[in-house]
PDB file of N, CA and C in Angstrom:
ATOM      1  N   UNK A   1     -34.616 106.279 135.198  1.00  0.00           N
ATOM      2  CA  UNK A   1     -34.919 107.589 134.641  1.00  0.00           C
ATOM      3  C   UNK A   1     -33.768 108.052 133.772  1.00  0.00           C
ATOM      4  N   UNK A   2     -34.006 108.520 132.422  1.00  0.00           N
ATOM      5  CA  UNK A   2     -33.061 108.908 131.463  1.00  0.00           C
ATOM      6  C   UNK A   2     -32.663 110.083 131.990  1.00  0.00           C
ATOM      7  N   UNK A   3     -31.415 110.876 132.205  1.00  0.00           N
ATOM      8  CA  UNK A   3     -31.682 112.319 132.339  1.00  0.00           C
ATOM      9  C   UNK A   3     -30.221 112.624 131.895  1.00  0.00           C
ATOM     10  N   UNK A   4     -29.549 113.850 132.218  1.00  0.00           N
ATOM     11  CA  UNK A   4     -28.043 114.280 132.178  1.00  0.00           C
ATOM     12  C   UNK A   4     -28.204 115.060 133.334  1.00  0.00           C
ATOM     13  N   UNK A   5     -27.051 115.227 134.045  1.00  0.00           N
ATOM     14  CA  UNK A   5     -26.458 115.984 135.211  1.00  0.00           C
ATOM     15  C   UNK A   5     -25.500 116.977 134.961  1.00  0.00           C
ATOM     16  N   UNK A   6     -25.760 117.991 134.952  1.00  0.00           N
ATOM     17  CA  UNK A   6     -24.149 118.512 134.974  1.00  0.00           C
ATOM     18  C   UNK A   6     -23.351 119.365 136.249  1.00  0.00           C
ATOM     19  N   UNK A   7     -22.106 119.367 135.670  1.00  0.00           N
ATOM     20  CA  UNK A   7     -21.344 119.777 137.197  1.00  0.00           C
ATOM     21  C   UNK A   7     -20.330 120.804 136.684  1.00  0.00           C
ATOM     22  N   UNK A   8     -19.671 121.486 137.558  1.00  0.00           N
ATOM     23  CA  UNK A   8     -18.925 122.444 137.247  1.00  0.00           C
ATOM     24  C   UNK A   8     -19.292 123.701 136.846  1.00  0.00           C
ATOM     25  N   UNK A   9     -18.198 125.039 136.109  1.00  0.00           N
ATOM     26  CA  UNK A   9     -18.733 126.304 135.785  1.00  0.00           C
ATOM     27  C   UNK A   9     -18.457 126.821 136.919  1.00  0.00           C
ATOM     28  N   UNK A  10     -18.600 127.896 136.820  1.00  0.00           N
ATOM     29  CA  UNK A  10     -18.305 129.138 137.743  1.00  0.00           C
ATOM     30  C   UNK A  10     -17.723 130.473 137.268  1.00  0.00           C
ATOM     31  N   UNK A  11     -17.261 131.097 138.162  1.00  0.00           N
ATOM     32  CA  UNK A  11     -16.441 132.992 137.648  1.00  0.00           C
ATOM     33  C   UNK A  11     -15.104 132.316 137.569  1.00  0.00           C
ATOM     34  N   UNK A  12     -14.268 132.451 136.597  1.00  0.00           N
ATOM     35  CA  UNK A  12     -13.088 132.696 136.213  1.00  0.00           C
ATOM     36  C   UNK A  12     -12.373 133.769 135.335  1.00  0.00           C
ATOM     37  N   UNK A  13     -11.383 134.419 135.494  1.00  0.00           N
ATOM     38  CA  UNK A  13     -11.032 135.527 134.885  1.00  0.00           C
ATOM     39  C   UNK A  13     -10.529 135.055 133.365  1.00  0.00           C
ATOM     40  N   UNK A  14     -10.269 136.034 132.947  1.00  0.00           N
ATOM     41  CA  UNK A  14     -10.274 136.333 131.080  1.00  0.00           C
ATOM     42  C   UNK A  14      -8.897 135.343 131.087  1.00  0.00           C
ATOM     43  N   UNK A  15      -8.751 134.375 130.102  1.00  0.00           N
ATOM     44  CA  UNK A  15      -7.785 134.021 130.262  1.00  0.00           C
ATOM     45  C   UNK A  15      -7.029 132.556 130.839  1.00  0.00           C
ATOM     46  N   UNK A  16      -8.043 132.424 132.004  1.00  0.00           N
ATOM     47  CA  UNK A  16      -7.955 131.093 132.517  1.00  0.00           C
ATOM     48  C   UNK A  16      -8.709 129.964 131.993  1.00  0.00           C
ATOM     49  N   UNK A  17      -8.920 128.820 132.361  1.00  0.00           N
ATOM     50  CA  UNK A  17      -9.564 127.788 131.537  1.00  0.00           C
ATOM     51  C   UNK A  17     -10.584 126.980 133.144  1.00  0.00           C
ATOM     52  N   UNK A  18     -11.390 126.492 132.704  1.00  0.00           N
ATOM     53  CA  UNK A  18     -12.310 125.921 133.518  1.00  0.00           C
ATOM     54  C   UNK A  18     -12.865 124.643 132.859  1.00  0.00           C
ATOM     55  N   UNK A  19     -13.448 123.694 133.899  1.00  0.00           N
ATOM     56  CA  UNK A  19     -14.079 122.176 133.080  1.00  0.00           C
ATOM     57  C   UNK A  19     -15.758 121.916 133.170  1.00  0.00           C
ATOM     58  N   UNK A  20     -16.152 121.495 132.646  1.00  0.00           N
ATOM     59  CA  UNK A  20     -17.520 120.798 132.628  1.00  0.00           C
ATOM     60  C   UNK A  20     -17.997 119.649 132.431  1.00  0.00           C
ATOM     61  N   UNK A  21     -18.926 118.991 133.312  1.00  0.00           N
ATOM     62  CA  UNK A  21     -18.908 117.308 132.967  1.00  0.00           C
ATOM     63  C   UNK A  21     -20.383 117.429 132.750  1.00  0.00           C
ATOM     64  N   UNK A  22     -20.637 116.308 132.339  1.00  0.00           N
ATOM     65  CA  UNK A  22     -21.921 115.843 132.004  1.00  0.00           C
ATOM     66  C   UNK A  22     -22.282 114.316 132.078  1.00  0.00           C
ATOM     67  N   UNK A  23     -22.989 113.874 133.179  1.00  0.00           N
ATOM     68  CA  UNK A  23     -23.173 112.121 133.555  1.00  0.00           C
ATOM     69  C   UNK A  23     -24.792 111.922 133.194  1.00  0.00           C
ATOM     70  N   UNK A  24     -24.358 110.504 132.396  1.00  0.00           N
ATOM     71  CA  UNK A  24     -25.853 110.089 131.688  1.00  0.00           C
ATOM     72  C   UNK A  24     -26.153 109.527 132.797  1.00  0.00           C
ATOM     73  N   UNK A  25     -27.489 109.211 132.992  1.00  0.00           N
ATOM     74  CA  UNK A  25     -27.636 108.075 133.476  1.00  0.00           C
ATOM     75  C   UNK A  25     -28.849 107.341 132.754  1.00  0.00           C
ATOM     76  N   UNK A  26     -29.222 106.864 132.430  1.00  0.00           N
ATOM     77  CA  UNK A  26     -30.556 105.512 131.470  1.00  0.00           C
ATOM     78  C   UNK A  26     -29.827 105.777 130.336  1.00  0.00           C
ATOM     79  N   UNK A  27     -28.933 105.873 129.815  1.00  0.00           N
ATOM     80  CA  UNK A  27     -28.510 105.982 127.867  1.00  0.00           C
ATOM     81  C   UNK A  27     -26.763 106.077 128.103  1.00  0.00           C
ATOM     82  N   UNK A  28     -26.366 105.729 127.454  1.00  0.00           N
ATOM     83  CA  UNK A  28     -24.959 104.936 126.863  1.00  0.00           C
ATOM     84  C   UNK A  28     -24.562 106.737 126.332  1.00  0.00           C
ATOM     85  N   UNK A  29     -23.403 107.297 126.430  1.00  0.00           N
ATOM     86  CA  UNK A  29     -22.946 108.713 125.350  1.00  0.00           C
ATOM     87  C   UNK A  29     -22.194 107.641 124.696  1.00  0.00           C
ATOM     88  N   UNK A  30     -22.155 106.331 124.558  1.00  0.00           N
ATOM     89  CA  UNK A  30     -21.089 105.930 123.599  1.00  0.00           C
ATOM     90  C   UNK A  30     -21.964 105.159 122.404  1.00  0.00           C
ATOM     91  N   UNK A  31     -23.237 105.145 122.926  1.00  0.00           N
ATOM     92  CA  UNK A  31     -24.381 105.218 121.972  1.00  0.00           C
ATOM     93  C   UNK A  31     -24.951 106.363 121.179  1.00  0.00           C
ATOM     94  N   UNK A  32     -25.413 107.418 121.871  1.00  0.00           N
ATOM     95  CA  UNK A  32     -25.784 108.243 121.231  1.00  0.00           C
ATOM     96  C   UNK A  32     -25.078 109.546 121.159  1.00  0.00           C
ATOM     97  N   UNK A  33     -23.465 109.408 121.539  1.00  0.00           N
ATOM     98  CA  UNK A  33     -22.820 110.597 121.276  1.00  0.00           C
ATOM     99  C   UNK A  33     -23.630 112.072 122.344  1.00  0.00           C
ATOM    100  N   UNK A  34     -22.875 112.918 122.056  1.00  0.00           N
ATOM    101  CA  UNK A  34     -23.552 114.275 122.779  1.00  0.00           C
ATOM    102  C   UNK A  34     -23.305 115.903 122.272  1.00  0.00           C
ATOM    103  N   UNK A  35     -23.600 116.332 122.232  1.00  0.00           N
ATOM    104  CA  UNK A  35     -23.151 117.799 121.945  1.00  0.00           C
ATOM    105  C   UNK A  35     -23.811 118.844 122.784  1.00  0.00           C
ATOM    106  N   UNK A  36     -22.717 119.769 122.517  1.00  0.00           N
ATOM    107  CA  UNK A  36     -22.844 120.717 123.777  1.00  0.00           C
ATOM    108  C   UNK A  36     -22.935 122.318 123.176  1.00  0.00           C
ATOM    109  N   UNK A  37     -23.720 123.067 124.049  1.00  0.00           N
ATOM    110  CA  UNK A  37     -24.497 124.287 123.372  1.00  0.00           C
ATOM    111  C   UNK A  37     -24.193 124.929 124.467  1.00  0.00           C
ATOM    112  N   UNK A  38     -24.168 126.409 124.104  1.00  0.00           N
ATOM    113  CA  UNK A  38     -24.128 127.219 125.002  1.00  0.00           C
ATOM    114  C   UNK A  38     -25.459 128.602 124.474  1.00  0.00           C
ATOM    115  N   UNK A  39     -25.828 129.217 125.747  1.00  0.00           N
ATOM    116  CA  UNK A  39     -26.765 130.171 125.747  1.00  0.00           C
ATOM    117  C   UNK A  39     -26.086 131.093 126.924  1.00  0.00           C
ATOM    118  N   UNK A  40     -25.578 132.909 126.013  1.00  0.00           N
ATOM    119  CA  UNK A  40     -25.777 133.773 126.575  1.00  0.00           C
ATOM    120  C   UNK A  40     -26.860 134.645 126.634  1.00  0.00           C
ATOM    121  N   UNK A  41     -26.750 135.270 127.831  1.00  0.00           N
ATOM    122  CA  UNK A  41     -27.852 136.370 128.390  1.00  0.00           C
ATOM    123  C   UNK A  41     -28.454 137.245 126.844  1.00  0.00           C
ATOM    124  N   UNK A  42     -29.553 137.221 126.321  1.00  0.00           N
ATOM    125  CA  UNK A  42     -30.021 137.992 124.841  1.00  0.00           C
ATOM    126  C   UNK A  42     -29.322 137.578 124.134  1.00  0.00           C
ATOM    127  N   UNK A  43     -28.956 136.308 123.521  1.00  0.00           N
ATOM    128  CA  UNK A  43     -28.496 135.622 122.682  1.00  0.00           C
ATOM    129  C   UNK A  43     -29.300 134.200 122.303  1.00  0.00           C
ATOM    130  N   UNK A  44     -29.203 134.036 121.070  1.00  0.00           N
ATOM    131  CA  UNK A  44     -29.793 132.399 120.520  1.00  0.00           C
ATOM    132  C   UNK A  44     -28.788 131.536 121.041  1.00  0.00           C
ATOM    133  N   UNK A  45     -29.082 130.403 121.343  1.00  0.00           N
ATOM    134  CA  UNK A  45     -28.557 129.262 121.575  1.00  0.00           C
ATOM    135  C   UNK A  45     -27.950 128.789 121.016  1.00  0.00           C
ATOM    136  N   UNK A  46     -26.203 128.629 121.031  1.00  0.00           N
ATOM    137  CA  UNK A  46     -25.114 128.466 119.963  1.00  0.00           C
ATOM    138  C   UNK A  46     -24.800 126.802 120.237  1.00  0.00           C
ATOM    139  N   UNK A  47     -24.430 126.114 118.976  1.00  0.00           N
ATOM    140  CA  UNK A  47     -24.245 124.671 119.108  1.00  0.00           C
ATOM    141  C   UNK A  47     -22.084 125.283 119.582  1.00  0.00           C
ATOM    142  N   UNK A  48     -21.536 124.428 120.308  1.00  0.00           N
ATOM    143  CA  UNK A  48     -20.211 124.841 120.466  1.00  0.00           C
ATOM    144  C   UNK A  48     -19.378 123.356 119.911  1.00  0.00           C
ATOM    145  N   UNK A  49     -20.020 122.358 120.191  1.00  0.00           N
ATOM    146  CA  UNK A  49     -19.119 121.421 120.122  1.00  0.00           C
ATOM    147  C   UNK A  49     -19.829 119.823 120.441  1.00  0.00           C
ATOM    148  N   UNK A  50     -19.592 119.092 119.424  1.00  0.00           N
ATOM    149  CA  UNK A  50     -20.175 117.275 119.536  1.00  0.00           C
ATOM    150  C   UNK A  50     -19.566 116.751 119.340  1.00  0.00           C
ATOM    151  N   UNK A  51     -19.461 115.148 120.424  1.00  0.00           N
ATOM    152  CA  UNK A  51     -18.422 114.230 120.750  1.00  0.00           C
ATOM    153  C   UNK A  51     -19.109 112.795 119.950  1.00  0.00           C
ATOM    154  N   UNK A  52     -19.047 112.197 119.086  1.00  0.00           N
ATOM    155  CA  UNK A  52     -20.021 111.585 117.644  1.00  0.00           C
ATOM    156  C   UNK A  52     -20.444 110.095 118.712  1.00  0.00           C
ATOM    157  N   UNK A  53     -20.804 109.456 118.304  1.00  0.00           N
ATOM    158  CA  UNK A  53     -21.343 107.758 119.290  1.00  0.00           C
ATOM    159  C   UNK A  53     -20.177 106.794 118.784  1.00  0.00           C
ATOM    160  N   UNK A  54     -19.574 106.058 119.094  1.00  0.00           N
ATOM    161  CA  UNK A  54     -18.719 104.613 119.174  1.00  0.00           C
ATOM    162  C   UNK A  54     -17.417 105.387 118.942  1.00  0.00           C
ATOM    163  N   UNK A  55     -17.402 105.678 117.628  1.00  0.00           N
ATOM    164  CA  UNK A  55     -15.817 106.405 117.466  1.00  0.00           C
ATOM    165  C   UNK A  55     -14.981 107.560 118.048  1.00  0.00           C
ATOM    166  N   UNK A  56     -16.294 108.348 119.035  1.00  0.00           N
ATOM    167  CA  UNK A  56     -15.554 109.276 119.629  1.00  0.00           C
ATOM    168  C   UNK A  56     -15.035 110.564 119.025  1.00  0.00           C
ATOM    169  N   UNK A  57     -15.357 110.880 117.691  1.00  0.00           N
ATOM    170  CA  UNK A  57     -14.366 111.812 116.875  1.00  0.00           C
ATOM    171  C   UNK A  57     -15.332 113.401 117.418  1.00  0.00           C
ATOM    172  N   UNK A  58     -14.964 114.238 116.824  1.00  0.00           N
ATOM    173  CA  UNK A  58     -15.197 115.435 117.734  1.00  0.00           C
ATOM    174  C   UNK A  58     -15.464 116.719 116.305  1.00  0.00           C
ATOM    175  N   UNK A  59     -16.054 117.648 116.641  1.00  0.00           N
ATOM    176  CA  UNK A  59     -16.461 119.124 116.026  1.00  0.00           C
ATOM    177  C   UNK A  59     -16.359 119.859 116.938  1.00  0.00           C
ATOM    178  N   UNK A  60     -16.014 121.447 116.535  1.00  0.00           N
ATOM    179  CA  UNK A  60     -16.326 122.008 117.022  1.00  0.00           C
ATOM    180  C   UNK A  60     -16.789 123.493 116.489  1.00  0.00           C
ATOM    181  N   UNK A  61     -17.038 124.465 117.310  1.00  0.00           N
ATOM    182  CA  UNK A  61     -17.520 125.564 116.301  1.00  0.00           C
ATOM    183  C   UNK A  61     -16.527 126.355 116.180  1.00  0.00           C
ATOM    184  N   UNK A  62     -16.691 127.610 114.914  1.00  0.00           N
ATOM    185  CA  UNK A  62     -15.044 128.332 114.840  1.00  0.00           C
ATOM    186  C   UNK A  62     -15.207 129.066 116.038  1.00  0.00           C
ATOM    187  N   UNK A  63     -15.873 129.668 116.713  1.00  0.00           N
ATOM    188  CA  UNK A  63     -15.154 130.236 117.736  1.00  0.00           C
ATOM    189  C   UNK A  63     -14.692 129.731 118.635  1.00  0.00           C
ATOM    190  N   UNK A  64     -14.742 128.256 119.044  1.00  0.00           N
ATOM    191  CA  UNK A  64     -14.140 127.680 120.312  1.00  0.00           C
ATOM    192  C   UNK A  64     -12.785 126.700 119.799  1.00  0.00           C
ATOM    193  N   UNK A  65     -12.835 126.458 118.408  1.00  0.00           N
ATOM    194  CA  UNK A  65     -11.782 126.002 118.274  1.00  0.00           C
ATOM    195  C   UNK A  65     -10.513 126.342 118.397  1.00  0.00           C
ATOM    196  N   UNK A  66     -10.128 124.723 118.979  1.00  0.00           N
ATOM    197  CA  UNK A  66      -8.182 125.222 119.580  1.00  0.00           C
ATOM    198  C   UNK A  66      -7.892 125.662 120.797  1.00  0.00           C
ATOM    199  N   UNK A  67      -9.470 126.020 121.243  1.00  0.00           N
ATOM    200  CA  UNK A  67      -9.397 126.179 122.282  1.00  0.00           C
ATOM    201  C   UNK A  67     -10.567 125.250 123.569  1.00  0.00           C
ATOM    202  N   UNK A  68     -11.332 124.615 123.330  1.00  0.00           N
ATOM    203  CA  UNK A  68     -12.420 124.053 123.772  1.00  0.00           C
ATOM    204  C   UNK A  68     -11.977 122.622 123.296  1.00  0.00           C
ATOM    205  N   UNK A  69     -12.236 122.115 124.591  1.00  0.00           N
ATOM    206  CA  UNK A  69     -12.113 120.189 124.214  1.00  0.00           C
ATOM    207  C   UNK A  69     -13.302 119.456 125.121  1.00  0.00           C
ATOM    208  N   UNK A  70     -13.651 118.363 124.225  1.00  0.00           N
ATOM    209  CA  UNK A  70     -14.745 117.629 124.435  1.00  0.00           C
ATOM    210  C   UNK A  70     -14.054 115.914 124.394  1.00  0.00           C
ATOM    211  N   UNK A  71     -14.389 115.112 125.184  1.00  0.00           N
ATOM    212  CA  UNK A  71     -13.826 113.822 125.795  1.00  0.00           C
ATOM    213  C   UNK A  71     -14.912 113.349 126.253  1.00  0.00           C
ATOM    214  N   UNK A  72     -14.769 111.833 126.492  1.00  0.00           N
ATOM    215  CA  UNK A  72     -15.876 111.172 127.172  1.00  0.00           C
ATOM    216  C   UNK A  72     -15.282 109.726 127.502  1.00  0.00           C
ATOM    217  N   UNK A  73     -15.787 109.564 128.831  1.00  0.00           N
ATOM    218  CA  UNK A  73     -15.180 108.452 129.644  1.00  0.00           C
ATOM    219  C   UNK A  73     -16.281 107.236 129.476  1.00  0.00           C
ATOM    220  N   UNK A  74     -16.173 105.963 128.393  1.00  0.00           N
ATOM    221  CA  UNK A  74     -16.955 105.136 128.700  1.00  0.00           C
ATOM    222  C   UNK A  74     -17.315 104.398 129.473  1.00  0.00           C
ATOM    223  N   UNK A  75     -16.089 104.213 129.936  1.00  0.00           N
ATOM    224  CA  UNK A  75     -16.744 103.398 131.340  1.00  0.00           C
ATOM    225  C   UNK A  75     -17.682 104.512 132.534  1.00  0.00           C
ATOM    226  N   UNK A  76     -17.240 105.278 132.446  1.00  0.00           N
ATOM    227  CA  UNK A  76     -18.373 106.029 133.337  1.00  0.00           C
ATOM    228  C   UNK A  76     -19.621 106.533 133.111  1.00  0.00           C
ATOM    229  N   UNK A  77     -19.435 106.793 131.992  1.00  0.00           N
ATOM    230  CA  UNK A  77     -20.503 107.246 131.145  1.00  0.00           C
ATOM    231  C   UNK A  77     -20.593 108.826 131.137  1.00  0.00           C
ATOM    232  N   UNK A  78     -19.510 109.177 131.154  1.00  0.00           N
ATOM    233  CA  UNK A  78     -19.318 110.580 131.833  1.00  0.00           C
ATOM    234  C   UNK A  78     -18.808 111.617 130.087  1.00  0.00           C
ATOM    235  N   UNK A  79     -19.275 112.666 129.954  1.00  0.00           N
ATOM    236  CA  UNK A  79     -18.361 113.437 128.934  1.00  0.00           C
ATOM    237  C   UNK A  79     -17.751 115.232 129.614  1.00  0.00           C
ATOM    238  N   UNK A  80     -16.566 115.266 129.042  1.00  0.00           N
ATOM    239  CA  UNK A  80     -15.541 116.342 130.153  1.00  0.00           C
ATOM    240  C   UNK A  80     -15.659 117.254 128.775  1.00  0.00           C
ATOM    241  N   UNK A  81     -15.902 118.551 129.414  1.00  0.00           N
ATOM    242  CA  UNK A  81     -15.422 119.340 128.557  1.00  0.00           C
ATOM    243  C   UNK A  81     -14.268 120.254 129.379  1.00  0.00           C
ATOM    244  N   UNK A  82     -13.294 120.275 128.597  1.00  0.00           N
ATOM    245  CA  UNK A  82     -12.290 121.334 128.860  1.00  0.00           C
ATOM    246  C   UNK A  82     -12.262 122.662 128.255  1.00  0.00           C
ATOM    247  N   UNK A  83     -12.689 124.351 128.670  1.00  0.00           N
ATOM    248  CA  UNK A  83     -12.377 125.470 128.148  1.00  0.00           C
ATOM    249  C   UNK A  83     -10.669 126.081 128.627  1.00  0.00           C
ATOM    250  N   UNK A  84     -10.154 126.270 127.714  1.00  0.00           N
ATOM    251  CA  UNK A  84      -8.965 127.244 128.037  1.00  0.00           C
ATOM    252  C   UNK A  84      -8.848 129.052 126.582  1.00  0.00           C
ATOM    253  N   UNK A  85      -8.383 129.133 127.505  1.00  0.00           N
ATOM    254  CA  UNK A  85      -8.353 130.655 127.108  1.00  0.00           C
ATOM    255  C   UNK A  85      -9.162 131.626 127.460  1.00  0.00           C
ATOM    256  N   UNK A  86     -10.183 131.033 128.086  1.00  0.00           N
ATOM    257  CA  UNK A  86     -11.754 131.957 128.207  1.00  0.00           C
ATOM    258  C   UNK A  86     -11.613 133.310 128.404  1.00  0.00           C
ATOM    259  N   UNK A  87     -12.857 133.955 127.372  1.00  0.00           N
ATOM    260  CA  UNK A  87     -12.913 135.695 127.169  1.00  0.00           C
ATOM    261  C   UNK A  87     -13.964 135.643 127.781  1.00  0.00           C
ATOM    262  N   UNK A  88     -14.735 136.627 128.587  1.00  0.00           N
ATOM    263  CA  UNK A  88     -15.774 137.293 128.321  1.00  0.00           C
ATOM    264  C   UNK A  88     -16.920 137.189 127.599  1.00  0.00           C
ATOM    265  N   UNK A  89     -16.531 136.400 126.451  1.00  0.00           N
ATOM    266  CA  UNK A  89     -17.816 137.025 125.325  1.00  0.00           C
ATOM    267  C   UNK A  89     -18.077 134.785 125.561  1.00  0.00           C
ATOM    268  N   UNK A  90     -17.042 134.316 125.853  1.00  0.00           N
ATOM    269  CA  UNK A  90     -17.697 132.994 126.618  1.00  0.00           C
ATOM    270  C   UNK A  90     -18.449 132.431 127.989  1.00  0.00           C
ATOM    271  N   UNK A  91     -18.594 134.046 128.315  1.00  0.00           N
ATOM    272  CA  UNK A  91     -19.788 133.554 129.601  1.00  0.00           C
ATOM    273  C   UNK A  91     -20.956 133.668 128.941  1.00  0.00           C
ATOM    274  N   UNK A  92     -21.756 131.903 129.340  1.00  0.00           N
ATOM    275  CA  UNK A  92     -22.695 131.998 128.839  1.00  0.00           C
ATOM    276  C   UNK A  92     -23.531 130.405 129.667  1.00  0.00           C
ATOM    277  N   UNK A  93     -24.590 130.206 129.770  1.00  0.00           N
ATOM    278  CA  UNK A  93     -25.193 128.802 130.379  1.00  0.00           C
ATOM    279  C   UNK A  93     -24.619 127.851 129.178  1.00  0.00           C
ATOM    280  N   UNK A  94     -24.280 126.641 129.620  1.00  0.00           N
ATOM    281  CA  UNK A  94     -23.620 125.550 128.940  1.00  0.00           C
ATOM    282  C   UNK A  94     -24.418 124.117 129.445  1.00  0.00           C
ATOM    283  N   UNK A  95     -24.559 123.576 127.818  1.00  0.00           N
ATOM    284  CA  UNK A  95     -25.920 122.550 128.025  1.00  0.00           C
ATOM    285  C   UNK A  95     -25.144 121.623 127.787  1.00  0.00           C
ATOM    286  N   UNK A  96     -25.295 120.514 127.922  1.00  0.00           N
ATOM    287  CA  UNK A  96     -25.309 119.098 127.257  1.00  0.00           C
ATOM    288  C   UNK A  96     -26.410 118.389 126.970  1.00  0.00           C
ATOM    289  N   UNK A  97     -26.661 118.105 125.353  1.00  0.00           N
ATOM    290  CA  UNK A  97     -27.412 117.680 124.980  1.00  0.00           C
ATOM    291  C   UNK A  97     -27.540 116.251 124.192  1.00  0.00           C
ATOM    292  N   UNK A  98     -28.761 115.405 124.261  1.00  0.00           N
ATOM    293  CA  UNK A  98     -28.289 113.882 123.705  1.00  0.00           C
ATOM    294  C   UNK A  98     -29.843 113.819 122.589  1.00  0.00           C
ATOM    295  N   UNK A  99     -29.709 113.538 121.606  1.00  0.00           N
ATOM    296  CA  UNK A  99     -31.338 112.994 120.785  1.00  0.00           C
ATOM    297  C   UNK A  99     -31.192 111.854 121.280  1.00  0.00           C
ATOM    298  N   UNK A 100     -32.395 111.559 122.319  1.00  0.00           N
ATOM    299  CA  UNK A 100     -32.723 110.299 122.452  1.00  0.00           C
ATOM    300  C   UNK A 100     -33.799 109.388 122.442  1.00  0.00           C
ATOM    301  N   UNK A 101     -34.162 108.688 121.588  1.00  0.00           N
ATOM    302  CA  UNK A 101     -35.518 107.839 121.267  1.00  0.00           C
ATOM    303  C   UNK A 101     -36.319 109.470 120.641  1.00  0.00           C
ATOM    304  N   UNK A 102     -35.803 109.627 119.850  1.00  0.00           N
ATOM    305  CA  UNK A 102     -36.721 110.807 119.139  1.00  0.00           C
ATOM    306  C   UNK A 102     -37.387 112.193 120.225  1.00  0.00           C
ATOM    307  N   UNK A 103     -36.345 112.072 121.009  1.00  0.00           N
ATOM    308  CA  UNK A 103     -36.699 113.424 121.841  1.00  0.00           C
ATOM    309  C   UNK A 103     -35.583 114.119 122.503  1.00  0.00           C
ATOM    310  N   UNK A 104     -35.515 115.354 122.718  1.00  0.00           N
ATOM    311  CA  UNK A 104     -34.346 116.340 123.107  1.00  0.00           C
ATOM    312  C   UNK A 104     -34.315 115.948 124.621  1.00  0.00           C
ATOM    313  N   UNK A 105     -32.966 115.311 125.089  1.00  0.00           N
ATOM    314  CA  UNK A 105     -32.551 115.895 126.111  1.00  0.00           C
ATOM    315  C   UNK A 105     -31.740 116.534 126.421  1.00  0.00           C
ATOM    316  N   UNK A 106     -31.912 117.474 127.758  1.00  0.00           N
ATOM    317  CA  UNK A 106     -31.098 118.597 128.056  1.00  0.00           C
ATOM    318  C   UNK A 106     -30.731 118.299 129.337  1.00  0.00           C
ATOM    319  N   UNK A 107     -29.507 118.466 129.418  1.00  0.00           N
ATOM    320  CA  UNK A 107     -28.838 118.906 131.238  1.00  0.00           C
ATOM    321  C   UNK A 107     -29.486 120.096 131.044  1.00  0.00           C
ATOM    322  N   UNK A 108     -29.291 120.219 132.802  1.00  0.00           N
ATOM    323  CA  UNK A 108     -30.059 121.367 133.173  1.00  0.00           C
ATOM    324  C   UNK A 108     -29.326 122.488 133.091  1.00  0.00           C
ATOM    325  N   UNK A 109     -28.306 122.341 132.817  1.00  0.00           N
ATOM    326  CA  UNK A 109     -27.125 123.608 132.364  1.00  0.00           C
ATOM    327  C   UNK A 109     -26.319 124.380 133.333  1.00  0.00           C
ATOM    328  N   UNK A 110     -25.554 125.029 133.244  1.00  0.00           N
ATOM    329  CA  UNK A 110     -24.559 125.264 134.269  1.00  0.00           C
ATOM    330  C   UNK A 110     -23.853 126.791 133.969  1.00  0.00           C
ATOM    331  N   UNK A 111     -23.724 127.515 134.501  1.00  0.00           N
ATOM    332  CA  UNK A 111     -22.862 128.954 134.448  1.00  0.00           C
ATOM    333  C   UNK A 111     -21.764 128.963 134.319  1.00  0.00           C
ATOM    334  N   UNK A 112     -21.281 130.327 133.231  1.00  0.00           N
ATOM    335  CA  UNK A 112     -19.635 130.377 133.111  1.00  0.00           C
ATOM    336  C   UNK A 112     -19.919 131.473 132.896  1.00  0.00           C
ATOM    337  N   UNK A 113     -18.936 132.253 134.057  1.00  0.00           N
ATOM    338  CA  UNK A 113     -19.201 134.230 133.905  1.00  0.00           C
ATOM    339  C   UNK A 113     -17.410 134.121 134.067  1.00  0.00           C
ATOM    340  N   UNK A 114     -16.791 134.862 132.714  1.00  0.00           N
ATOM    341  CA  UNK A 114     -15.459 134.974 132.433  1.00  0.00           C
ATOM    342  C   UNK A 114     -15.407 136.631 132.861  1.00  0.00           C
ATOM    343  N   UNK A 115     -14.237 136.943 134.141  1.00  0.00           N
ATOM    344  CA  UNK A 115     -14.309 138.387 134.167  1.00  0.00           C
ATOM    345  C   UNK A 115     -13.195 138.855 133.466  1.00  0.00           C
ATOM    346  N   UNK A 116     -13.533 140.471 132.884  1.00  0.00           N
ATOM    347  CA  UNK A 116     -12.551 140.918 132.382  1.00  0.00           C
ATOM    348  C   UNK A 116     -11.306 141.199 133.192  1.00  0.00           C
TER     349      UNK A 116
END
């Protein structure tokens, strides 16, 4: 079964930094790369950041840059995201997403409530 898992998230205060993983299992991220989206509460669904397939090279969006890092472990098949600095206005559900064989997959997504 193709799917993504994710782990991590939680309440952390303004300021601190928190991690997020995401494990394939039926598909390679060193095949099809991944990118990661976030959705707050009455908000559209923001792209934040993609980790590209073989070479590994990385984007991200201006608001998380410099501060948001995206990595991926091939042998595990695993991709880490690291947040530091986190405000407030970054609590939001956090996806990992893969196009695969011409269809969207989604982790099932995970919480990040930053308190003031």
């Amino acid at each position: 079964q193709v799917q993504l898992v994710e782990s991590g998230g939680g309440l952390v205060q303004s300021g601190r930094s928190l991690g997020l993983s995401c494990a394939a299992s039926g598909l390679s991220f060193w095949i099809y790369g991944m990118k990661w989206y976030r959705k707050a509460l009455g908000q559209e669904r923001e792209w934040v950041a993609s980790i590209f397939p073989a070479n590994g090279g990385t984007d991200y969006s201006t608001s998380v840059k410099d501060r948001f890092s995206i990595s991926r472990d091939n042998e595990e098949n695993m991709d880490y995201r690291q947040m530091y600095s986190l405000t407030p206005e970054d609590s939001a559900v956090y996806y990992c997403y893969v196009r695969y064989s011409g269809r969207d997959l989604w982790g099932q997504g995970t919480q990040v409530t930053v308190s003031s």
